[in-house]
Protein backbone atom coordinates (compact mmCIF):
# COMPACT_ATOMS: atom_id res chain seq x y z
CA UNK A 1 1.32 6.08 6.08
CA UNK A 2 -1.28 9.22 6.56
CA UNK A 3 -0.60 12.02 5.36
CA UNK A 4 -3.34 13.82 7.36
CA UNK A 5 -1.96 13.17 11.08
CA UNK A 6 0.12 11.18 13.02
CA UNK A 7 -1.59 7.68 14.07
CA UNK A 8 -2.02 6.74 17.89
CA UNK A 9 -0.58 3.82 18.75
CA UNK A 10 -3.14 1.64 21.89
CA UNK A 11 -0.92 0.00 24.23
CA UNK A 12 -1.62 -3.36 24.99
CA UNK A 13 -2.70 -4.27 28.63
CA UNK A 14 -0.49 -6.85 30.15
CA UNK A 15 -1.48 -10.73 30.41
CA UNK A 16 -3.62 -12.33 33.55
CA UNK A 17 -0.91 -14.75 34.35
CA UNK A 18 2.53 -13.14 33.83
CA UNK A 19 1.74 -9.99 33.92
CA UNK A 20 3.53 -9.07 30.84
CA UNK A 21 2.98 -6.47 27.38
CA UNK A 22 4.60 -8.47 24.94
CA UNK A 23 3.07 -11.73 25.77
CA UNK A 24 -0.26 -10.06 25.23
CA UNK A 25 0.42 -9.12 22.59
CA UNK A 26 2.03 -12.74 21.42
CA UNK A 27 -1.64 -14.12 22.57
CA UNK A 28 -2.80 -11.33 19.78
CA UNK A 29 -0.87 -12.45 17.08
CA UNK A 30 -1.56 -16.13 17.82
CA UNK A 31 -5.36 -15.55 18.14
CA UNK A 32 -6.93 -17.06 15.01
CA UNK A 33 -10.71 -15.72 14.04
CA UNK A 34 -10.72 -13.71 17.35
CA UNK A 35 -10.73 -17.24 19.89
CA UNK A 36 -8.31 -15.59 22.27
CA UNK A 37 -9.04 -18.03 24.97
CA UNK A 38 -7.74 -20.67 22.44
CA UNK A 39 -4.82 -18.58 21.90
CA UNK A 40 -4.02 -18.20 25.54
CA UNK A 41 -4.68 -21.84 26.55
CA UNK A 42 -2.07 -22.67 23.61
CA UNK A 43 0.53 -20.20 24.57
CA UNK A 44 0.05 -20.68 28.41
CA UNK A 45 -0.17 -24.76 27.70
CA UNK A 46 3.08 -24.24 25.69
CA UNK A 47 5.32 -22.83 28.33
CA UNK A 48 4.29 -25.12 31.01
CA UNK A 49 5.66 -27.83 28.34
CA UNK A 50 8.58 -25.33 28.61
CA UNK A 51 8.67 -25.06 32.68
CA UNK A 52 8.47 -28.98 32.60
CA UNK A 53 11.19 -29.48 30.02
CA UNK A 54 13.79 -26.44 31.15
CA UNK A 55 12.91 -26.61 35.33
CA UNK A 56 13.69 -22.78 34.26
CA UNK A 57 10.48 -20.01 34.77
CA UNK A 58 8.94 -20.27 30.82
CA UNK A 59 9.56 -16.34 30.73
CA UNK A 60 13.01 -16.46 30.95
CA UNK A 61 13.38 -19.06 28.04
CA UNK A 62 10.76 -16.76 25.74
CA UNK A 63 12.42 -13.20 26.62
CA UNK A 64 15.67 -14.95 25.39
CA UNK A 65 14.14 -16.95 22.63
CA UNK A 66 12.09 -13.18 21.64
CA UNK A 67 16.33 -11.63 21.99
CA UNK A 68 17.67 -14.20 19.87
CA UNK A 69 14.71 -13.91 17.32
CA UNK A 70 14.76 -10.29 16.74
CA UNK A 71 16.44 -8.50 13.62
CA UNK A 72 18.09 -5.49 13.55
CA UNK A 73 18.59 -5.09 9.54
CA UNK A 74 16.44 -5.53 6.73
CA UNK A 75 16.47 -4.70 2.87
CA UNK A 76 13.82 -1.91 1.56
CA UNK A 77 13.80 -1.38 -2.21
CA UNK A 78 14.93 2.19 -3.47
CA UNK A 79 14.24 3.01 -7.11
CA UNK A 80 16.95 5.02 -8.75
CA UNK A 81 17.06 5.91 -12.18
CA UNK A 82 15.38 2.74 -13.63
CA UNK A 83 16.79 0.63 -11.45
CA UNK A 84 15.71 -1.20 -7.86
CA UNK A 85 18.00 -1.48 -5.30
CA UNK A 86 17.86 -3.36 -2.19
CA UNK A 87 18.61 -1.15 0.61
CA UNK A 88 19.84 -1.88 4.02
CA UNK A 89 17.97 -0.12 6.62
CA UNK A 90 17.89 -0.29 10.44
CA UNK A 91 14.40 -1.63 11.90
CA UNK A 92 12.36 0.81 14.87
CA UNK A 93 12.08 -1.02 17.91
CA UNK A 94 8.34 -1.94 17.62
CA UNK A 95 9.00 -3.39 14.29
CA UNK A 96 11.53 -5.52 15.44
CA UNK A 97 9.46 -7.25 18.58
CA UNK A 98 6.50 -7.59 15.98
CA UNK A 99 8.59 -9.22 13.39
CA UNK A 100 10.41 -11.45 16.06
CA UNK A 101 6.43 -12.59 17.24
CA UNK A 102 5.52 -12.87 13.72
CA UNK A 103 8.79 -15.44 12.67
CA UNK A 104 7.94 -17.50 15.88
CA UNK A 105 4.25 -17.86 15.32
CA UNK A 106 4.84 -18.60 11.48
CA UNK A 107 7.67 -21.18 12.19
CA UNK A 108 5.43 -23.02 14.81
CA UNK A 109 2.57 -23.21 12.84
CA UNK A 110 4.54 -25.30 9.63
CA UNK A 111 6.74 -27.22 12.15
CA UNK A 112 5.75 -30.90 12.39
CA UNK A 113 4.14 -32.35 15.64
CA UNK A 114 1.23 -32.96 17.29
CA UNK A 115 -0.14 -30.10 18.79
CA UNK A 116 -0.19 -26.44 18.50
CA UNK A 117 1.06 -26.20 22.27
CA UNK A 118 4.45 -28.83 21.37
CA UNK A 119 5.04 -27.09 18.33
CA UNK A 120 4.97 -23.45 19.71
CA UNK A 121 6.91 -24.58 22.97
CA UNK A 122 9.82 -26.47 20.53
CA UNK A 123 10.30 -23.24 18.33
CA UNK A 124 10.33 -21.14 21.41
CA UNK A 125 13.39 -23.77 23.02
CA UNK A 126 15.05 -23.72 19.91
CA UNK A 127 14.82 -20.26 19.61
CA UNK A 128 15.86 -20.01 22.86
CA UNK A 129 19.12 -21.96 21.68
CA UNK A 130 19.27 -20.26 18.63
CA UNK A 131 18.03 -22.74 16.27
CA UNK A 132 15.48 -23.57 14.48
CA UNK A 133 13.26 -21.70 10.98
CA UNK A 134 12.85 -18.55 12.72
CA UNK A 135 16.76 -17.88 13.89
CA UNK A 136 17.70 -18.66 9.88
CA UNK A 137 15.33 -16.58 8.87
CA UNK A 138 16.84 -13.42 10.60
CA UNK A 139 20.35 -14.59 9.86
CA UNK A 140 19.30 -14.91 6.23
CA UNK A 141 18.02 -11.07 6.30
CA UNK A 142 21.03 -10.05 8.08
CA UNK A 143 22.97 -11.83 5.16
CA UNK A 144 21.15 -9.93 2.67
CA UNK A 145 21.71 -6.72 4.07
CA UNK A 146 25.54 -7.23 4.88
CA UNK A 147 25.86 -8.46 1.16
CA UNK A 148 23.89 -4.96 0.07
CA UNK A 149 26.07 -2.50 2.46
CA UNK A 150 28.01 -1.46 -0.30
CA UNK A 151 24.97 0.43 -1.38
CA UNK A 152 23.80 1.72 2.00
CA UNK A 153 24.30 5.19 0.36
CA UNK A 154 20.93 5.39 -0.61
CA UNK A 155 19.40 5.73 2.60
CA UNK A 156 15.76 6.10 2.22
């Protein structure tokens, strides 16, 4: 954090196919050593699988599968008088979609399968469902924080 001003966040233009802000910035996050074309052929390859395998429009599945996927608790250590506690705190809403693309993209990637494009389109279903790594990991960090809420007093 900067102690000098307040940072300006860019807002991300929309994708050329759906039109949509947080796919763009899905493609982002999936880009590896700035190939975004690779990126978007594996995300847009990825919910055709989806189209093909739901009959559904892909952006309903991922808007649910994004829902299902984001957290709305996590722990933050708090250091009081010697000793670290883990705290329970409520996530910002920007946090939450980044840490919900972040899951998917990391639970994809050590799935596996064949393909980045069947491995990114079966977290996305399962997430969809709510399965799969990236569902337990949020209900994991929603376990830890219910099991800290007794000290939720220390509010950072």
């Amino acid at each position: 954090m900067s102690r000098r001003g307040t940072v300006v966040h860019r807002v991300t233009p929309p994708d050329t196919r759906y039109g949509n802000r947080v796919v763009q910035k899905f493609i982002n996050k999936l880009m590896l050593n700035g190939k975004k074309s690779v990126a978007e052929s594996i995300l847009y390859g990825s919910m055709d699988r989806i189209e093909d395998q739901t009959k559904r429009h892909p952006m309903e599945t991922f808007e649910t599968a994004l829902r299902n996927a984001t957290p709305i608790l996590e722990v933050k250590p708090k250091r009081v008088g010697g000793a670290t506690y883990q705290v329970p705190v409520e996530i910002r809403g920007d946090r939450r979609q980044a840490l919900a693309i972040r899951w998917l993209i990391g639970a994809a990637r050590k799935r596996a399968g064949k393909s980045m494009q069947e491995k990114l389109a079966a977290e996305i279903l399962d997430a969809s469902h709510g399965l799969g790594a990236t569902i337990k990991r949020k209900e994991d960090m929603h376990k830890m924080a219910e099991s800290n809420r007794a000290i939720s007093h220390y509010r950072l």
